[in-house]
Protein backbone atom coordinates (compact mmCIF):
# COMPACT_ATOMS: atom_id res chain seq x y z
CA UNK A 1 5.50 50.67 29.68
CA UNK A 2 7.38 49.41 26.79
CA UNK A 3 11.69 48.83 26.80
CA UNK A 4 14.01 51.96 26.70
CA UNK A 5 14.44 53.23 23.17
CA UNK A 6 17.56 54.25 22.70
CA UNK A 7 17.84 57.77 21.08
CA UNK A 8 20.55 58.36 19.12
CA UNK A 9 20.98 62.36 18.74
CA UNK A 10 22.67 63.42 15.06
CA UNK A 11 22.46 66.78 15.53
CA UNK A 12 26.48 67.64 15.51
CA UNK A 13 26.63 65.13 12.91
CA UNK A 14 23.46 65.38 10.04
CA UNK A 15 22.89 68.68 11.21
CA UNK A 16 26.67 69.16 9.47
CA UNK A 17 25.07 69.19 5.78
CA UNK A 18 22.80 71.84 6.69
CA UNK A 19 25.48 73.92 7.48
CA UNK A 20 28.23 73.15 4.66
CA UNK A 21 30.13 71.61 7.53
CA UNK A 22 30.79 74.05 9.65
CA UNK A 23 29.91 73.30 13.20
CA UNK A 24 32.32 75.01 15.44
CA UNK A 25 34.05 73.18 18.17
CA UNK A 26 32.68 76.20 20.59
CA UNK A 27 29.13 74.65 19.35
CA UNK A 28 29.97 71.29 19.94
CA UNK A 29 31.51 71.08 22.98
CA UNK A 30 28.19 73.67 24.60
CA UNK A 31 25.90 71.04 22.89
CA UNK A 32 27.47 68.23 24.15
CA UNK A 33 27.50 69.38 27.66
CA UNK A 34 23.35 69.58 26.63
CA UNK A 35 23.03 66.43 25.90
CA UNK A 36 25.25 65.10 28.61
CA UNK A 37 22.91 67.30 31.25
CA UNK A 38 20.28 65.89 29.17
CA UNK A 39 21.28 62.38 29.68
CA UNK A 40 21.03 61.32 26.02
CA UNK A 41 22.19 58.20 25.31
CA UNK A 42 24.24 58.52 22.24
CA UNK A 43 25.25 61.70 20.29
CA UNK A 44 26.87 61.04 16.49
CA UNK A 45 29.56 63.59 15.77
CA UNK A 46 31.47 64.76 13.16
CA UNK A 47 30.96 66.07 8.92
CA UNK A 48 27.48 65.02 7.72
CA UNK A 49 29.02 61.98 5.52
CA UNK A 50 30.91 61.12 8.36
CA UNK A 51 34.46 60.20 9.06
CA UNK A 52 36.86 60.73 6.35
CA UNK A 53 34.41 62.56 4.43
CA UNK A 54 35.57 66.29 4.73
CA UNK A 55 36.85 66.66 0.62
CA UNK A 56 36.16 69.34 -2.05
CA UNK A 57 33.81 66.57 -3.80
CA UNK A 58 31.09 66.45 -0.84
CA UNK A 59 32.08 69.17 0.84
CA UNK A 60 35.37 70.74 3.23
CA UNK A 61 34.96 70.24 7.26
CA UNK A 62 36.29 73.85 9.48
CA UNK A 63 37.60 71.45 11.43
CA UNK A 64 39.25 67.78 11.24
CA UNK A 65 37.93 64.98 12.60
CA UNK A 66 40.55 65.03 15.20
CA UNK A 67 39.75 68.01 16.82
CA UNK A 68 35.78 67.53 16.73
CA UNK A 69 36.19 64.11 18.73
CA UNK A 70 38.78 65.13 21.12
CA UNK A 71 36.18 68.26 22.07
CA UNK A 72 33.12 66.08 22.42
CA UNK A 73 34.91 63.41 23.81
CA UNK A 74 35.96 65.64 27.20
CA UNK A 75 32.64 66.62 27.57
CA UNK A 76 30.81 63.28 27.87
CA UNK A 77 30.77 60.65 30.55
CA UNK A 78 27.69 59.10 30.16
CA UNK A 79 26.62 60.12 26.87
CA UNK A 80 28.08 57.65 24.17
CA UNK A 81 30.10 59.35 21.75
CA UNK A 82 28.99 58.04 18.32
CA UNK A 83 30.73 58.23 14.67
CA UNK A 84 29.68 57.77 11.11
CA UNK A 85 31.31 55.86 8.74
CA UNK A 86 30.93 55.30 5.42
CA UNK A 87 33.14 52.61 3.38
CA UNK A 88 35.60 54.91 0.86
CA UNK A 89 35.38 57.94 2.48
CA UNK A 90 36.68 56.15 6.22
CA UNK A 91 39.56 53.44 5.82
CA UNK A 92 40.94 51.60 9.19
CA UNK A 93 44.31 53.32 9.30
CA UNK A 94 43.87 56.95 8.83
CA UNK A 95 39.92 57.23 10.09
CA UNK A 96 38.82 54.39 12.34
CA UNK A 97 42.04 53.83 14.28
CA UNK A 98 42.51 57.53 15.41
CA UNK A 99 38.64 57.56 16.47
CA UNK A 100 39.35 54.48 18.42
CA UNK A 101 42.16 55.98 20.41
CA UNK A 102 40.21 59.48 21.00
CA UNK A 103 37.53 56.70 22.52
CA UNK A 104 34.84 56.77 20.52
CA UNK A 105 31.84 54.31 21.92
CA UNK A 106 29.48 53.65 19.27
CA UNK A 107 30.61 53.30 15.50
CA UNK A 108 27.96 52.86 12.75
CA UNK A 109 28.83 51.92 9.36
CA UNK A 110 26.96 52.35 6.65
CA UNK A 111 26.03 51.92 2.92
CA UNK A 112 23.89 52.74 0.07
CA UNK A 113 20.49 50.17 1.15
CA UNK A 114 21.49 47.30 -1.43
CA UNK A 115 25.65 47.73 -0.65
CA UNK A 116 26.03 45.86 2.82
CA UNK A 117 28.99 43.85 1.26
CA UNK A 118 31.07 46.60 1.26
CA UNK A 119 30.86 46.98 5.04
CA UNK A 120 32.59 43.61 5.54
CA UNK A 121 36.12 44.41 6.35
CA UNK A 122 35.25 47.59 8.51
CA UNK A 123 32.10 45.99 10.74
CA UNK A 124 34.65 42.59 11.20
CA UNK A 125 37.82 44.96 12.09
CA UNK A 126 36.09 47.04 14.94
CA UNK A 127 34.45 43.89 16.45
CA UNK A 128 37.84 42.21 16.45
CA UNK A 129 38.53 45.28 18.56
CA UNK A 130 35.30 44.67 20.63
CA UNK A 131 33.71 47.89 19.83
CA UNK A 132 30.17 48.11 19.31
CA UNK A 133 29.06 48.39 15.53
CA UNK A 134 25.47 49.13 14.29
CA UNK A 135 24.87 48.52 10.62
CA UNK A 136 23.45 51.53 8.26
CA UNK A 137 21.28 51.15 5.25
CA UNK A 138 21.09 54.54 3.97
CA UNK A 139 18.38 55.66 1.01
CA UNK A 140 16.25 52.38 2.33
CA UNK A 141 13.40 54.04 0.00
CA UNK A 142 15.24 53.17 -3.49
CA UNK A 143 14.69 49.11 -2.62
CA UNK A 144 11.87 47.05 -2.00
CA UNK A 145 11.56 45.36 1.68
CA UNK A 146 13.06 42.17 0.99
CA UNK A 147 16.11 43.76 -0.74
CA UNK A 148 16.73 45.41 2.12
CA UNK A 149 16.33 42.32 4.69
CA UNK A 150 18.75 40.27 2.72
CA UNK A 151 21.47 43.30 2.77
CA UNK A 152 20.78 43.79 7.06
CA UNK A 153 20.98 39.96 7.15
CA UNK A 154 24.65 40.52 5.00
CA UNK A 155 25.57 43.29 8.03
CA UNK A 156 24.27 40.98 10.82
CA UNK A 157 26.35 38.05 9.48
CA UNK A 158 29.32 40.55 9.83
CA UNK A 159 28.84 41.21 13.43
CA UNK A 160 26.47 44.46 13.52
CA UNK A 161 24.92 44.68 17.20
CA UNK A 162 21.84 46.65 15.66
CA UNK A 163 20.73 47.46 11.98
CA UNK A 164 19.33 51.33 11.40
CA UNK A 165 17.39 52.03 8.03
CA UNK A 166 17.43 55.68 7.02
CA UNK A 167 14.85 57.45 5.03
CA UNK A 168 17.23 59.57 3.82
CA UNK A 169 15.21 60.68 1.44
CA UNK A 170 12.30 61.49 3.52
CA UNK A 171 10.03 59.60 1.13
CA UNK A 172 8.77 57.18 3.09
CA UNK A 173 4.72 57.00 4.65
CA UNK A 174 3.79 55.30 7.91
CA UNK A 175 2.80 52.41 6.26
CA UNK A 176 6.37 52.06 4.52
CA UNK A 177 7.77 52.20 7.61
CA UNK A 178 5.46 49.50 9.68
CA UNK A 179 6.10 47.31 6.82
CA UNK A 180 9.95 47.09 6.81
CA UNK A 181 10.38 47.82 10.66
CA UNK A 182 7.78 44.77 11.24
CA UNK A 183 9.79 42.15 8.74
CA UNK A 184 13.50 43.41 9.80
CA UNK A 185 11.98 42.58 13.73
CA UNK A 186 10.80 39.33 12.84
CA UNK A 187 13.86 37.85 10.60
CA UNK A 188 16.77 39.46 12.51
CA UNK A 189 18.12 38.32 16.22
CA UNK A 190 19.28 42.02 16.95
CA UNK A 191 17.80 45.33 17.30
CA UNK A 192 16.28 47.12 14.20
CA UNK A 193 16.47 51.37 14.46
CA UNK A 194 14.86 54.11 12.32
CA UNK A 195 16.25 57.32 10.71
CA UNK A 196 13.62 59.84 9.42
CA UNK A 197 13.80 62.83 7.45
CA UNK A 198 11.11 65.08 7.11
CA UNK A 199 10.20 65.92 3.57
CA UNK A 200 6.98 64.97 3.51
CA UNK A 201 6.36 65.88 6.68
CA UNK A 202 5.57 62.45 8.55
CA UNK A 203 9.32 62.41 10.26
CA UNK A 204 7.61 62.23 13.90
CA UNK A 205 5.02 59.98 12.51
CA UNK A 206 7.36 57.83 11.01
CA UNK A 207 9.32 57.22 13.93
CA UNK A 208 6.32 56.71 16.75
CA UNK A 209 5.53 53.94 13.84
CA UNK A 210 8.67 52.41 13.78
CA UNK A 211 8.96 52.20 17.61
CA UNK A 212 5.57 50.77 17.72
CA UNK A 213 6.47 47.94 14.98
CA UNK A 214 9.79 46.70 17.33
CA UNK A 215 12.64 49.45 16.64
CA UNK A 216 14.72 50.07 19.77
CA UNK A 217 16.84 52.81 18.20
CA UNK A 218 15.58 56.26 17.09
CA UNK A 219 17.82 58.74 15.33
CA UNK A 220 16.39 62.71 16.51
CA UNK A 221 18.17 66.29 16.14
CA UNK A 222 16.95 69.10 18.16
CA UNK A 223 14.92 71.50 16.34
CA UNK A 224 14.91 68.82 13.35
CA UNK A 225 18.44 70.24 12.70
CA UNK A 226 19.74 68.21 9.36
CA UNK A 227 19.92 67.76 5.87
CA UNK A 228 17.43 69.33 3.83
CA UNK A 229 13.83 69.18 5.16
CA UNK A 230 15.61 68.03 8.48
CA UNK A 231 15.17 64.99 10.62
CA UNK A 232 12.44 64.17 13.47
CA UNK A 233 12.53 67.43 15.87
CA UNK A 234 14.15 65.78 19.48
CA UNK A 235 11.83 68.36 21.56
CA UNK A 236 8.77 66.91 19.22
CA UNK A 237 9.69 63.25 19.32
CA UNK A 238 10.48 62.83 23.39
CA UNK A 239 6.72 64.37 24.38
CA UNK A 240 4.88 61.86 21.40
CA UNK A 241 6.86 58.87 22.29
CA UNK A 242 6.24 59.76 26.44
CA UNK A 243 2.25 60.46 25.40
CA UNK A 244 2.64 56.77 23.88
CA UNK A 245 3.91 55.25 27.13
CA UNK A 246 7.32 54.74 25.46
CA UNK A 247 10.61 55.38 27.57
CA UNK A 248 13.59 56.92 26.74
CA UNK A 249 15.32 58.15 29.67
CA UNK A 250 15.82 61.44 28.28
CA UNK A 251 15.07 64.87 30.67
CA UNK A 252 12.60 66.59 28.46
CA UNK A 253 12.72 69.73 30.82
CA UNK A 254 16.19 70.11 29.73
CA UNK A 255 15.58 69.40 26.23
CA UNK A 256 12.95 71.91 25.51
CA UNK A 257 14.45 74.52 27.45
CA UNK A 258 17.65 74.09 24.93
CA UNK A 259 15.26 73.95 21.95
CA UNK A 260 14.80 77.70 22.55
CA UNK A 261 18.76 78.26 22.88
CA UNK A 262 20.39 76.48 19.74
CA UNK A 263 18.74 79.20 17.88
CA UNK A 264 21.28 81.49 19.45
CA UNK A 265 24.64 78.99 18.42
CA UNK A 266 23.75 75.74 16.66
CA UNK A 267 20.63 75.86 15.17
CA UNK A 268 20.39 79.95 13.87
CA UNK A 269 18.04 78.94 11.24
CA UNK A 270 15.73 75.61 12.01
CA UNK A 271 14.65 73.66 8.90
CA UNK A 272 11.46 73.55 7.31
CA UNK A 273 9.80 72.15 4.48
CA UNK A 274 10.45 73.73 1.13
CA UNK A 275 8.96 72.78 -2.08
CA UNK A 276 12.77 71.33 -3.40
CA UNK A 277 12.19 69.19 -0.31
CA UNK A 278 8.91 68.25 -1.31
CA UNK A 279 10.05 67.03 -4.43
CA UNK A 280 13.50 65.81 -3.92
CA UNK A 281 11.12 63.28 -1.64
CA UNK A 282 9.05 62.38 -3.89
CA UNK A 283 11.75 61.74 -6.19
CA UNK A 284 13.56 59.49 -3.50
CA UNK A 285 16.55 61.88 -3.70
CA UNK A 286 19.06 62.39 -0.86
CA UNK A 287 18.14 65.12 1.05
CA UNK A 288 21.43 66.64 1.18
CA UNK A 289 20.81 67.74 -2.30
CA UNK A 290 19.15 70.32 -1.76
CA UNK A 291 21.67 73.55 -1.47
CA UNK A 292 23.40 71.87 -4.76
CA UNK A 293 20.36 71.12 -7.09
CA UNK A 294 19.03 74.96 -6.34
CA UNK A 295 22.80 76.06 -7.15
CA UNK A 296 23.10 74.14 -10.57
CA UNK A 297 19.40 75.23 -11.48
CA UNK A 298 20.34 78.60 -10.68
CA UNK A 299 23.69 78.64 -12.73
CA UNK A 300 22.35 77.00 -15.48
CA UNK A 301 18.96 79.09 -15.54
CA UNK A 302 17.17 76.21 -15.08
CA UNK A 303 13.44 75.84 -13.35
CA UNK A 304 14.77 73.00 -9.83
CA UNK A 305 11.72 71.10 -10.45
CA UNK A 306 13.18 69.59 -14.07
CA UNK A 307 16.73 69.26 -12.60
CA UNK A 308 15.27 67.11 -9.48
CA UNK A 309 13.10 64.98 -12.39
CA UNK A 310 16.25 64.12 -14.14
CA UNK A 311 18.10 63.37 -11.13
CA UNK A 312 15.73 61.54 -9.89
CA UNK A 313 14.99 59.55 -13.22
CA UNK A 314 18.82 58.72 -13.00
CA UNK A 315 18.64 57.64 -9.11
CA UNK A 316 21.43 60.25 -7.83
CA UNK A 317 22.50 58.87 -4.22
CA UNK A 318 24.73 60.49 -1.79
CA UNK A 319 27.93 61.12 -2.29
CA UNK A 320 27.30 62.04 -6.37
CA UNK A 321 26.96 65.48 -5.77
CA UNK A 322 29.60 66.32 -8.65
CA UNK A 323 27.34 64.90 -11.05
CA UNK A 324 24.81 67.54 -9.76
CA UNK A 325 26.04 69.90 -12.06
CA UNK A 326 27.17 67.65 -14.99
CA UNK A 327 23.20 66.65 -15.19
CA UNK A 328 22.50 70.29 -14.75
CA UNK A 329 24.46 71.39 -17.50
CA UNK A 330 23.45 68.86 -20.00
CA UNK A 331 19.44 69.70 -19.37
CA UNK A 332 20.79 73.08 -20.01
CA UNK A 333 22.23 71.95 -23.50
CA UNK A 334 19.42 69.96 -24.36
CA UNK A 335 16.86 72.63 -23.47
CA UNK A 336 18.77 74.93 -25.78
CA UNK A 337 18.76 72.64 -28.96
């Protein structure tokens, strides 16, 4: 039987988008006394962009980050308590600083797949303060393998324990994956983990792969509960890896058993694969997008299909959702002249 992968469960974190942000703290602190039951490793909390991230731009949290870390933090002991962080929406002082004194365990910073500089000052500050830091390459589909080895290699230099690549654009194909997985194994001296989303359907595929080219860290929500399309389905992923003799530690009993209740509070309606997702895939376009490009086609009477195309000609990546709209509008104009 192969190491312990480490699963890393997003589902109070990506699951966020899905949702406009709006995970309870009731929800969170009955899911992470789940996952805690559940013995999960690691459970990422807080708005889908992560700390500091709740704005009118990408989208208003019910709750600050405060409050959602103090309530999953009482009710885990030997869960990890994990955090997102992006550099610009989280600065030291008014984002990392408080998560470090509401004793957060795991913080992973990330950054647009050919950006790693820009994770300098926050990977070096939290390892000055000996907590453990993974590196995060988001949208790893809009660069070429290398591109993205010599930005992990940038992260690694900086002190990151582990470096995850996210499809967040669920474009990737098994033989993507294997490809980057294999080289990031072979060229870095710490652990390489995967991030799937399902768009194209291969997000349980895509993450058996990765495991079986070297990654030790697998991102899952239950019921695929994320951004768009969603993510690799926990209660899907545990039984493949398990039929692949791969070990997790995980209690599946528990897990599948609560598959069937976060319909009931977390999870009231489980993604699936839309044609937007489909295409916002194919187009290598964050799958948060979704709920915004149908709203600006809508407003602007336009068919989604040429709003994602021009988006996607213009390589929209997270966190531009403003110019959602702007594009929208302009097709609009052109369309109309």
């Amino acid at each position: 039987m192969q190491n312990k992968i480490i699963i890393t469960d997003s589902s109070l974190r990506d699951g966020n988008h899905s949702v406009k942000h709006t995970i309870s703290l009731t929800d969170i602190e009955k899911y992470c006394v789940f996952a805690e039951a559940a013995k999960i490793p690691i459970i990422e909390v807080g708005h889908g962009n992560g700390l500091g991230a709740s704005s009118l731009l990408i989208g208003k949290s019910t709750h600050p980050d405060s409050e959602i870390l103090k309530t999953a933090r009482e009710n885990l002991k030997e869960t990890k308590l994990g955090v997102h962080i992006i550099p610009g929406l989280a600065t030291i002082e008014n984002d990392i600083k408080p998560a470090i004194d509401l004793g957060v365990d795991i913080y992973r910073v990330a950054t647009h797949c050919t950006e790693a500089t820009v994770s300098k000052t926050h990977i070096e500050f939290l390892k000055k303060q000996n907590k453990k830091v993974l590196g995060v390459l988001m949208m790893s589909s809009l660069c070429d393998e290398n591109t993205l080895l010599e930005n992990a290699k940038i992260m690694e230099d900086y002190g990151a324990e582990a470096i995850i690549i996210m499809d967040s654009t669920g474009t990737f194909l098994p033989d993507d994956v294997k490809k980057r997985i294999e080289l990031l194994c072979s060229s870095l001296t710490i652990d390489v983990g995967f991030h799937a989303h399902n768009n194209l359907g291969c997000a349980i595929y895509n993450s058996l792969i990765a495991v079986q080219s070297g990654a030790k860290y697998i991102d899952a929500c239950i019921r695929g509960f994320g951004a768009g399309a969603g993510n690799a389905a926990l209660e899907i992923l545990l039984p493949v890896l398990q039929k692949s003799n791969i070990y997790t530690g995980v209690n599946f009993e528990k897990v599948i058993l609560e598959a069937d209740k976060v319909t009931e509070y977390l999870v009231k309606s489980p993604p699936n694969i839309t044609p937007v997702n489909v295409l916002t895939g194919l187009n290598k376009l964050f799958s948060g997008f979704e709920k915004p490009i149908i709203e600006a086609a809508r407003i602007n009477e336009l068919e989604y299909s040429s709003l994602i195309f021009e988006l996607g000609n213009r390589k929209l990546v997270a966190g531009q959702e403003d110019l959602i709209i702007e594009i929208a509008e302009n097709l609009k104009f052109k369309n109309n002249n």
